[in-house]
Protein backbone atom coordinates (compact mmCIF):
# COMPACT_ATOMS: atom_id res chain seq x y z
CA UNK A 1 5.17 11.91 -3.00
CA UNK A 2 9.10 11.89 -1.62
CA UNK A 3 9.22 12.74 1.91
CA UNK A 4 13.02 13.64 0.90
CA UNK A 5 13.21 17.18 2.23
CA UNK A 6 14.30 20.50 0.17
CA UNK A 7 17.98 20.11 -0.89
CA UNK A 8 18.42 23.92 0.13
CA UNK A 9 21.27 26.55 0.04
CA UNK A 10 21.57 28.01 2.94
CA UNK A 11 20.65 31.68 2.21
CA UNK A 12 23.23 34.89 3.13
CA UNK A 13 22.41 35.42 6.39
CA UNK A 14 22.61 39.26 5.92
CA UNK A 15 19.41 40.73 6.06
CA UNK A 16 19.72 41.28 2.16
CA UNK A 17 20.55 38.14 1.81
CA UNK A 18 17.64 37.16 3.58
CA UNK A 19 15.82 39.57 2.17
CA UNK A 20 16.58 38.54 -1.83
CA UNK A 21 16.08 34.68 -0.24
CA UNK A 22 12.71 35.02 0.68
CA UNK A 23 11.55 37.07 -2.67
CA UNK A 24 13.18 34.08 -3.97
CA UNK A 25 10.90 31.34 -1.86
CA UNK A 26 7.94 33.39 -2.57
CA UNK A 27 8.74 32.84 -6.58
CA UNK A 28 9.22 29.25 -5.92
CA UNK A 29 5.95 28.71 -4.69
CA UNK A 30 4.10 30.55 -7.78
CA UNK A 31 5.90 28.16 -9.90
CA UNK A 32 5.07 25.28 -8.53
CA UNK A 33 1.38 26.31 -8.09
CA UNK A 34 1.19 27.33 -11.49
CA UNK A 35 2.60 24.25 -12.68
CA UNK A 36 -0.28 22.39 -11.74
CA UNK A 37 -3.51 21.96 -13.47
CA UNK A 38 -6.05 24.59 -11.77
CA UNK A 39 -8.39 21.90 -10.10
CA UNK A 40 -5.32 19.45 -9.64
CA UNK A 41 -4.56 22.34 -7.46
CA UNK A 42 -7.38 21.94 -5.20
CA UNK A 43 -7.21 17.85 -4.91
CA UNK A 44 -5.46 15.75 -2.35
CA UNK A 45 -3.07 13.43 -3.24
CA UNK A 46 -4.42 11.04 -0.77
CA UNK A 47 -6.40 11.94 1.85
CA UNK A 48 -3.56 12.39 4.32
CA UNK A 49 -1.83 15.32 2.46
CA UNK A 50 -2.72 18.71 1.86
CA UNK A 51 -3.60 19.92 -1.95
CA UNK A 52 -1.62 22.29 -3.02
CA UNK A 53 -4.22 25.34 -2.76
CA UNK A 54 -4.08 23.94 1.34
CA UNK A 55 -0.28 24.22 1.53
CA UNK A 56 -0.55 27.55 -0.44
CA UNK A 57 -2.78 29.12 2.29
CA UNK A 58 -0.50 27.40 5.26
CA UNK A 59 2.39 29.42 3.80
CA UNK A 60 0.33 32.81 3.71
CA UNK A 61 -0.75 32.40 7.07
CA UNK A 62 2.90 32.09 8.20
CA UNK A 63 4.31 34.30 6.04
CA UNK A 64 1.57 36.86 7.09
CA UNK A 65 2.49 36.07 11.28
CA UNK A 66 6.17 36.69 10.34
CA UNK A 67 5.92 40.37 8.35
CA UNK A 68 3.01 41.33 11.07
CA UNK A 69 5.46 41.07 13.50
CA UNK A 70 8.13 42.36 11.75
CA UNK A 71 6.08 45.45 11.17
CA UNK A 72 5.73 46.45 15.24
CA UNK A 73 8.34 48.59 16.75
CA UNK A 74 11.21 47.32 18.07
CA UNK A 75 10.54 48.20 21.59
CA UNK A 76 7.58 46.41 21.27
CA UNK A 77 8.90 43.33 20.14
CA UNK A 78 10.99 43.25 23.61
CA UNK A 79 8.58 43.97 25.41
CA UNK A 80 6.41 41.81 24.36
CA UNK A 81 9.07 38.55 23.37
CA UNK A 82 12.20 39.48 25.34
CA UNK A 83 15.78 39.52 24.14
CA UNK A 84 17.27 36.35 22.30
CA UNK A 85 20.13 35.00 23.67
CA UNK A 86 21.65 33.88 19.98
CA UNK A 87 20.78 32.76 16.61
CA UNK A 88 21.56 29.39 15.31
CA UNK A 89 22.82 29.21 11.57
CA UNK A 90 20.60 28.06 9.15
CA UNK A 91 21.41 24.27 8.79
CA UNK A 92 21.53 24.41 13.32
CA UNK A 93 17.79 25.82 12.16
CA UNK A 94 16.72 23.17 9.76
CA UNK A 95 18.01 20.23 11.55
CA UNK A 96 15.89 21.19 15.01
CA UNK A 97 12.98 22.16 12.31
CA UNK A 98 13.08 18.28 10.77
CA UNK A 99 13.28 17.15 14.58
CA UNK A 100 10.43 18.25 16.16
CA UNK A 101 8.84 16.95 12.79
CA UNK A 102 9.92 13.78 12.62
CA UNK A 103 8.57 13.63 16.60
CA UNK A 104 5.56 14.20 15.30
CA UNK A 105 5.46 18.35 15.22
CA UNK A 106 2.80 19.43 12.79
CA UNK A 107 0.92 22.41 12.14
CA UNK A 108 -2.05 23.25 14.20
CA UNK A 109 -4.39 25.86 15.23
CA UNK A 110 -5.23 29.08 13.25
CA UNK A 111 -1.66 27.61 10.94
CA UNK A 112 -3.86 24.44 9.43
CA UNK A 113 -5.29 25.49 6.17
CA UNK A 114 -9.06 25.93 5.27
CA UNK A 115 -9.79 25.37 1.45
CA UNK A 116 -12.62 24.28 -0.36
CA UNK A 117 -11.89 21.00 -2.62
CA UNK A 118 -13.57 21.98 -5.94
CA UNK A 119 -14.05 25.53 -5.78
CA UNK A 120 -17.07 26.24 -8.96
CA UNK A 121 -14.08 28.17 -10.77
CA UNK A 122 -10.97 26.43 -10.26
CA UNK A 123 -8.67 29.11 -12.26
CA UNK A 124 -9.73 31.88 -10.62
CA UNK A 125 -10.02 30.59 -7.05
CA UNK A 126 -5.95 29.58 -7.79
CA UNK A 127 -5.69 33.28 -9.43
CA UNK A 128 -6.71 34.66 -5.81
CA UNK A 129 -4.65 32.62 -3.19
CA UNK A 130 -1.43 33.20 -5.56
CA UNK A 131 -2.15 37.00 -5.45
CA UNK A 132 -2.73 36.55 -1.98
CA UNK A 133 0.36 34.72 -1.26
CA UNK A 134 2.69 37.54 -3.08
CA UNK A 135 1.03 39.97 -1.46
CA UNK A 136 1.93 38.41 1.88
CA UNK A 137 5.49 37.76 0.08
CA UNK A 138 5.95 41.65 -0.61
CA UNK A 139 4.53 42.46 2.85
CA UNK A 140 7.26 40.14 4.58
CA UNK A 141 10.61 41.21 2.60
CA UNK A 142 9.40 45.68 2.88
CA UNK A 143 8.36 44.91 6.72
CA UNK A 144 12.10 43.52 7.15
CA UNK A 145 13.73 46.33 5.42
CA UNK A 146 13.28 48.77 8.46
CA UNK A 147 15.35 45.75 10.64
CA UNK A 148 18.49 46.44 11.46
CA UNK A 149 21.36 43.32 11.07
CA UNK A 150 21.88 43.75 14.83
CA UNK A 151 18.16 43.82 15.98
CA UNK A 152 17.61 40.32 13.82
CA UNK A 153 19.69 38.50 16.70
CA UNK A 154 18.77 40.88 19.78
CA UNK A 155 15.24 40.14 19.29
CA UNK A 156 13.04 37.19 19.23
CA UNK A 157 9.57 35.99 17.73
CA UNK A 158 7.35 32.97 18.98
CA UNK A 159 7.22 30.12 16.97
CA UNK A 160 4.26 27.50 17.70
CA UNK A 161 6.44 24.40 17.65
CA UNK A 162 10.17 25.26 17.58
CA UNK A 163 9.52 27.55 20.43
CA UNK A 164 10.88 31.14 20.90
CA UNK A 165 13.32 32.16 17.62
CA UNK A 166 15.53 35.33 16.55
CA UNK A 167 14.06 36.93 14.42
CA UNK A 168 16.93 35.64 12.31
CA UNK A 169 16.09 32.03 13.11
CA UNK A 170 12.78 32.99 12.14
CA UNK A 171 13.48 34.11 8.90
CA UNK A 172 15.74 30.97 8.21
CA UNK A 173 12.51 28.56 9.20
CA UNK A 174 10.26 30.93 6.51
CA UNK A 175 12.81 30.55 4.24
CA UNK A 176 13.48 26.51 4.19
CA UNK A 177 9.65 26.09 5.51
CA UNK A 178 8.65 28.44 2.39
CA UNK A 179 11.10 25.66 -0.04
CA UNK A 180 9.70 22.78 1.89
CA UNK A 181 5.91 23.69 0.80
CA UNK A 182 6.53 24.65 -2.96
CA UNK A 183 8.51 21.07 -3.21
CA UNK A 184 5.46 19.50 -2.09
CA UNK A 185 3.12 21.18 -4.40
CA UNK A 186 5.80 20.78 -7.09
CA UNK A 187 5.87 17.05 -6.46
CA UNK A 188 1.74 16.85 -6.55
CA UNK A 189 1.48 18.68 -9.73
């Protein structure tokens, strides 16, 4: 497997440009997940990298913590967060993203996947985390529709190893993190 990261584009940073990015991220993944064999899905490489049904459900759990908080009210989120100071661009992003993993950042807690190996149906085990991975897709890009361009940089989101983010910054780390997982699986398959 190439430890080469995702050659990405840097998406519009309007919110439909993040918007039509993400949609975009969420296809990615699908591909690559269907271009694998259905219990190919399920293996590890080698034992030190997640299968692709384990990066799969890393992605819907992050996907799912980014549209959950997109979906509380604004005041809410400043409440609760604060106000961000600024938002980085999207390569400023990426670049302290590869950092703090190349320091040895990875994902932990309620983030690290949980997936059975050989599940007794491999096609429709596969069938279910995909459907469960647009739906978290779908949630993520209507939740962000009721964000206005201003409130992406006034407001901020916690992020468990790059710290506190705009909610823009956050939604340029789902968009390269989102690329960075479907080349893996791609690149397993």
């Amino acid at each position: 497997m190439s430890k080469e990261w995702p050659k990405t584009q840097a998406p519009a940073p309007s919110k439909e440009g993040l918007s039509r990015a993400l949609a975009e991220t969420g296809d990615a993944m699908k591909e690559a997940a269907d271009s694998a064999d259905a219990a190919a899905f399920f293996r590890r490489s080698d034992p030190e990298t997640w299968s692709g049904a384990e990066h799969t459900v890393h992605l819907i759990k992050s996907v799912k913590a980014v549209a959950k908080g997109l979906s509380y009210p604004k005041w809410l989120v400043r409440l609760r967060f604060g106000k961000a100071k600024s938002s980085r661009t999207y390569d400023e992003l990426v670049a302290f993203y590869q950092s703090k993993l190349a320091q040895g950042g990875r994902a932990s807690g309620r983030y690290v996947p949980e997936v059975s190996p050989s599940p007794s149906d491999p096609q429709a085990a596969r069938d279910a985390i995909l459907s469960k991975w647009q739906r978290a897709v779908s949630e993520l890009v209507e939740n962000l529709d009721s964000w206005s361009e201003k409130s992406l940089d006034k407001l901020q989101f916690p992020h468990p190893l790059l710290g506190m983010l705009s909610v823009r910054e956050m939604l340029f780390f789902t968009h390269y993190h989102n690329l960075h997982h479907a080349q893996r699986v791609a690149e397993d398959s």
